[in-house]
N, C-alpha and C. Protein backbone atom coordinates (compact mmCIF):
# COMPACT_ATOMS: atom_id res chain seq x y z
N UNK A 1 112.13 51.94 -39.10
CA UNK A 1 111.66 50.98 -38.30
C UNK A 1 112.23 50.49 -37.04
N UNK A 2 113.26 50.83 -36.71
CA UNK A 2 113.90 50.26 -35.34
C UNK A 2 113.44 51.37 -34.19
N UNK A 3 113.00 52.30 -34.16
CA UNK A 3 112.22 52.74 -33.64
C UNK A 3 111.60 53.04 -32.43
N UNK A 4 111.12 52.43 -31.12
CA UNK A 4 110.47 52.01 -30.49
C UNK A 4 109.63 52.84 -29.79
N UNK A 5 108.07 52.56 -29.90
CA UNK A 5 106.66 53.74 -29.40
C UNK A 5 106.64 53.00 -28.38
N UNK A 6 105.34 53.65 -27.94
CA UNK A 6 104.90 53.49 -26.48
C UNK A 6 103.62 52.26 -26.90
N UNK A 7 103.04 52.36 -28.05
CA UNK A 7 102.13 51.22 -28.62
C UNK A 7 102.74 50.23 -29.38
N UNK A 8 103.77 50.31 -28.72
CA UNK A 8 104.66 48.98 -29.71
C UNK A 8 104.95 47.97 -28.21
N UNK A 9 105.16 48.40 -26.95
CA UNK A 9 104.71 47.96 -25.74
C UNK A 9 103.97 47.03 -25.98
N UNK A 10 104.41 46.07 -24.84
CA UNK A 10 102.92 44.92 -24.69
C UNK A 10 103.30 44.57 -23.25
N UNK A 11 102.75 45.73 -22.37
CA UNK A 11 102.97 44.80 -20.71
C UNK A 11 101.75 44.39 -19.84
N UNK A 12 102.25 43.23 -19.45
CA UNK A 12 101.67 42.17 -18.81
C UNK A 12 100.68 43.46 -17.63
N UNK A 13 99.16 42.75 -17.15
CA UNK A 13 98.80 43.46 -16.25
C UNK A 13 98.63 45.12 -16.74
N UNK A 14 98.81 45.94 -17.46
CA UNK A 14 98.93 47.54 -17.50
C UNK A 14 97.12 47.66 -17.08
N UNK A 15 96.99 48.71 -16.51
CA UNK A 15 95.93 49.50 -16.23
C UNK A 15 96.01 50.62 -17.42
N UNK A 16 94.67 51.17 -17.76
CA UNK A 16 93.83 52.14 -18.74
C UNK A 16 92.98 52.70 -18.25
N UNK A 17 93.66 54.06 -18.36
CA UNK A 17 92.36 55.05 -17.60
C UNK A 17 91.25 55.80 -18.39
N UNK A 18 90.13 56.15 -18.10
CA UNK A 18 89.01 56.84 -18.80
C UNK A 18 89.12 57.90 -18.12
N UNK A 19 88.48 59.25 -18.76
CA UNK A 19 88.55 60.79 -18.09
C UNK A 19 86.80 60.94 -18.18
N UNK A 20 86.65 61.26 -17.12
CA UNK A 20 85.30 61.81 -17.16
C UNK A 20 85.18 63.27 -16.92
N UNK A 21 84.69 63.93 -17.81
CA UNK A 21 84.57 65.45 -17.45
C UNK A 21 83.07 65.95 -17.10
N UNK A 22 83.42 66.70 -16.34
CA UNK A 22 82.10 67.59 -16.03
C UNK A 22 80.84 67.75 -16.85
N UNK A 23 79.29 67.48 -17.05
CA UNK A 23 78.58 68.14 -18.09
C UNK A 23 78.62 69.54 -17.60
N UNK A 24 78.71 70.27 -16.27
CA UNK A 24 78.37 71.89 -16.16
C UNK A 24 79.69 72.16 -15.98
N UNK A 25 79.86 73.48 -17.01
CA UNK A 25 80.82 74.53 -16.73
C UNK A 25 81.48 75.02 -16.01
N UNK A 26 82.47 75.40 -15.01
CA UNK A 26 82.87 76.07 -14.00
C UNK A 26 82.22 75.83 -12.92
N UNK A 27 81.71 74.18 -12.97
CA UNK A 27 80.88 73.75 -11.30
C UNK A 27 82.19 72.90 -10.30
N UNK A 28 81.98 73.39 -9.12
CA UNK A 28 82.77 73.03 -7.50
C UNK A 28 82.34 71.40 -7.40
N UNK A 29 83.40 70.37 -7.74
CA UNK A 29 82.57 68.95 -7.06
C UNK A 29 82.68 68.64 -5.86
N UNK A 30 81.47 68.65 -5.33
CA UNK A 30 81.60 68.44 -3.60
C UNK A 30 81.97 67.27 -3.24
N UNK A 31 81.61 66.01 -3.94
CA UNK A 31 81.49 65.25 -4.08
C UNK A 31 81.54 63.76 -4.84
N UNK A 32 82.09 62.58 -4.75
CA UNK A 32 81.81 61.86 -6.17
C UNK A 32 81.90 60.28 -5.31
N UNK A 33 80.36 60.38 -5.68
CA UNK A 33 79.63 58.98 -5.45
C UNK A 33 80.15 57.31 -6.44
N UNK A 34 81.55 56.84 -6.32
CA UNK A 34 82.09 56.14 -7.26
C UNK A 34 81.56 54.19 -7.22
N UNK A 35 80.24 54.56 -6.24
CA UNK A 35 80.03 52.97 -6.17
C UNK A 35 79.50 52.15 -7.45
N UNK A 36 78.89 52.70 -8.56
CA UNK A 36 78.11 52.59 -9.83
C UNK A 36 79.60 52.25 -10.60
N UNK A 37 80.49 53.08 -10.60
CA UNK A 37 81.58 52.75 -11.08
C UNK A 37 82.83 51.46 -10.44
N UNK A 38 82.48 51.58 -9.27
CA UNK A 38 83.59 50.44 -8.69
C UNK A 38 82.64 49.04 -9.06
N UNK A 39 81.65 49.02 -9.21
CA UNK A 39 80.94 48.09 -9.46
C UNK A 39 81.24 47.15 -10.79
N UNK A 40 81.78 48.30 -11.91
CA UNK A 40 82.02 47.64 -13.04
C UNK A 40 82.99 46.99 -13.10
N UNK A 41 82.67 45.64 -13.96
CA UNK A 41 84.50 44.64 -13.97
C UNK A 41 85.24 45.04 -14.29
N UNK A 42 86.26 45.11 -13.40
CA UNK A 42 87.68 45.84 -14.62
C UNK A 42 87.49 47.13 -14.01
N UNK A 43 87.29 47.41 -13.25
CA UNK A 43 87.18 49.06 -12.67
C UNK A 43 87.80 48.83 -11.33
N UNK A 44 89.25 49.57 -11.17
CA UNK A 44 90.27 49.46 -10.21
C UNK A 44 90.09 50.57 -9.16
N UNK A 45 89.74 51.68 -9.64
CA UNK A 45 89.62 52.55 -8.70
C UNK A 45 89.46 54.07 -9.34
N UNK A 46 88.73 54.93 -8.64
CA UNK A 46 88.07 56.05 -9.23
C UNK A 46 88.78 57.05 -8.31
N UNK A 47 89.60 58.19 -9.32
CA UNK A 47 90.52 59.20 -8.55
C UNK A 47 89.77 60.39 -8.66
N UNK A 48 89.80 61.37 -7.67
CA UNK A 48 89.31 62.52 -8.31
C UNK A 48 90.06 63.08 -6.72
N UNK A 49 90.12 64.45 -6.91
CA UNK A 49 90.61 65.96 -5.94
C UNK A 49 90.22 65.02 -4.42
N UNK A 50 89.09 64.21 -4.21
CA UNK A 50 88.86 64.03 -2.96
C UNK A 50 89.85 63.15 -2.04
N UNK A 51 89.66 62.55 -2.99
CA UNK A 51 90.57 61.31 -2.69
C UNK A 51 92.61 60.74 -3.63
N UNK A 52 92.55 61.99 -3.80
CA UNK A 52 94.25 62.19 -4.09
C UNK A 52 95.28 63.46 -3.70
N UNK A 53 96.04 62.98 -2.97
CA UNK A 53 96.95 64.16 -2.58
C UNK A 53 97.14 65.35 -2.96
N UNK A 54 97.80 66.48 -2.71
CA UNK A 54 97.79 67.55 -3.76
C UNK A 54 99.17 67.57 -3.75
N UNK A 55 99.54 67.01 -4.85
CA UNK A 55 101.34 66.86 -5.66
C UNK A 55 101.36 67.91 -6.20
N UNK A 56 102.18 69.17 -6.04
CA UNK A 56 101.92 70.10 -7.11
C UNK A 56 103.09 69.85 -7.84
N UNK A 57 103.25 70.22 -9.02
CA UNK A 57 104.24 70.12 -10.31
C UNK A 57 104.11 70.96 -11.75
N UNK A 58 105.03 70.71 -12.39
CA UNK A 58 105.15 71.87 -13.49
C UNK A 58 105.20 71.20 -14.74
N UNK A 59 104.23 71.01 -15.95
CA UNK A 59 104.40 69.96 -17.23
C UNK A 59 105.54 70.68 -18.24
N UNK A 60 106.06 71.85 -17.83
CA UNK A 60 106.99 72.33 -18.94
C UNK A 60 108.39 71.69 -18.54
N UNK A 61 108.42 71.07 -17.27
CA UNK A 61 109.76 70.86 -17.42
C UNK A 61 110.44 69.25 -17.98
N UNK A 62 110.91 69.68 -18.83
CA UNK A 62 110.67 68.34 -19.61
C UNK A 62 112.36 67.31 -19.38
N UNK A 63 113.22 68.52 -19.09
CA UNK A 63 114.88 67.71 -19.23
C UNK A 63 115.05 68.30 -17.88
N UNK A 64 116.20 66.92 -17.47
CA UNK A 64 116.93 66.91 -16.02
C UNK A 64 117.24 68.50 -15.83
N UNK A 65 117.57 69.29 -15.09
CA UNK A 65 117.85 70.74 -14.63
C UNK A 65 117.23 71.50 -14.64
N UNK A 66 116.05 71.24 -15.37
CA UNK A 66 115.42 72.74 -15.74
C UNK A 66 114.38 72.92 -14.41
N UNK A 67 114.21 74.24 -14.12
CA UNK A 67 113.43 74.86 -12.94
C UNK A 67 112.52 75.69 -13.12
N UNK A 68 111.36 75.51 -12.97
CA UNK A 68 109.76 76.42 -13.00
C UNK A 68 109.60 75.76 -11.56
N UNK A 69 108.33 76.84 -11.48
CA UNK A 69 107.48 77.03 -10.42
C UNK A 69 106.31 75.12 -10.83
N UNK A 70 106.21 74.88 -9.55
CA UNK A 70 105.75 73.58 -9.82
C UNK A 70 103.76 74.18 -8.94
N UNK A 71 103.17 74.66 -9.70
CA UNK A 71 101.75 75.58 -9.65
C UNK A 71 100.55 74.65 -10.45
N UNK A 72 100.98 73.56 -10.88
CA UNK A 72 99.72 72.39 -11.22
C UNK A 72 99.58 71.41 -10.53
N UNK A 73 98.30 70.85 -10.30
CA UNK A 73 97.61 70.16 -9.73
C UNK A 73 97.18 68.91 -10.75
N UNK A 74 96.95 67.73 -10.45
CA UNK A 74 96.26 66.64 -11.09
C UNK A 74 95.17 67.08 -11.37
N UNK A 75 94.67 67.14 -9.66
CA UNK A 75 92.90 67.44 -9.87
C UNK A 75 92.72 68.58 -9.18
N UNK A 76 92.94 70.16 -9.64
CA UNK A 76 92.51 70.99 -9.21
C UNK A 76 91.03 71.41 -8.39
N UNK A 77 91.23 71.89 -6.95
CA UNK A 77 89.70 71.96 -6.83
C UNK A 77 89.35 73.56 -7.82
């Protein structure tokens, strides 16, 4: 029991994100119309490839030193 998770947390203010995925397969988004969504209460802001940098980075590297190729994207186009 001494323990401590990430749902054992209680901070003031935190934001919660939802994932929306694609209904078609291997489709290009040209586009993403987020006013239907900014509309809702509690809806801070809608990220997608258009509107976020391209940070590239690597999820295997998990401890201080270690070195891979940093070849992922958040939001891949």
């Amino acid at each position: 029991g001494a323990l401590r998770f990430t749902a054992d947390l209680d901070i003031e203010n935190l934001l919660h994100g939802a994932l929306v995925l694609s209904t078609r397969a291997h489709a290009r988004v040209a586009r993403v119309d987020t006013t239907a969504a900014l509309a809702v209460e509690g809806v801070h802001e809608v990220f997608w490839h258009g509107n976020t940098p391209a940070h590239f980075y690597n999820s295997s590297i998990w401890f201080s030193g270690q070195k891979a190729l940093a070849d992922e994207q958040m939001f891949p186009q």
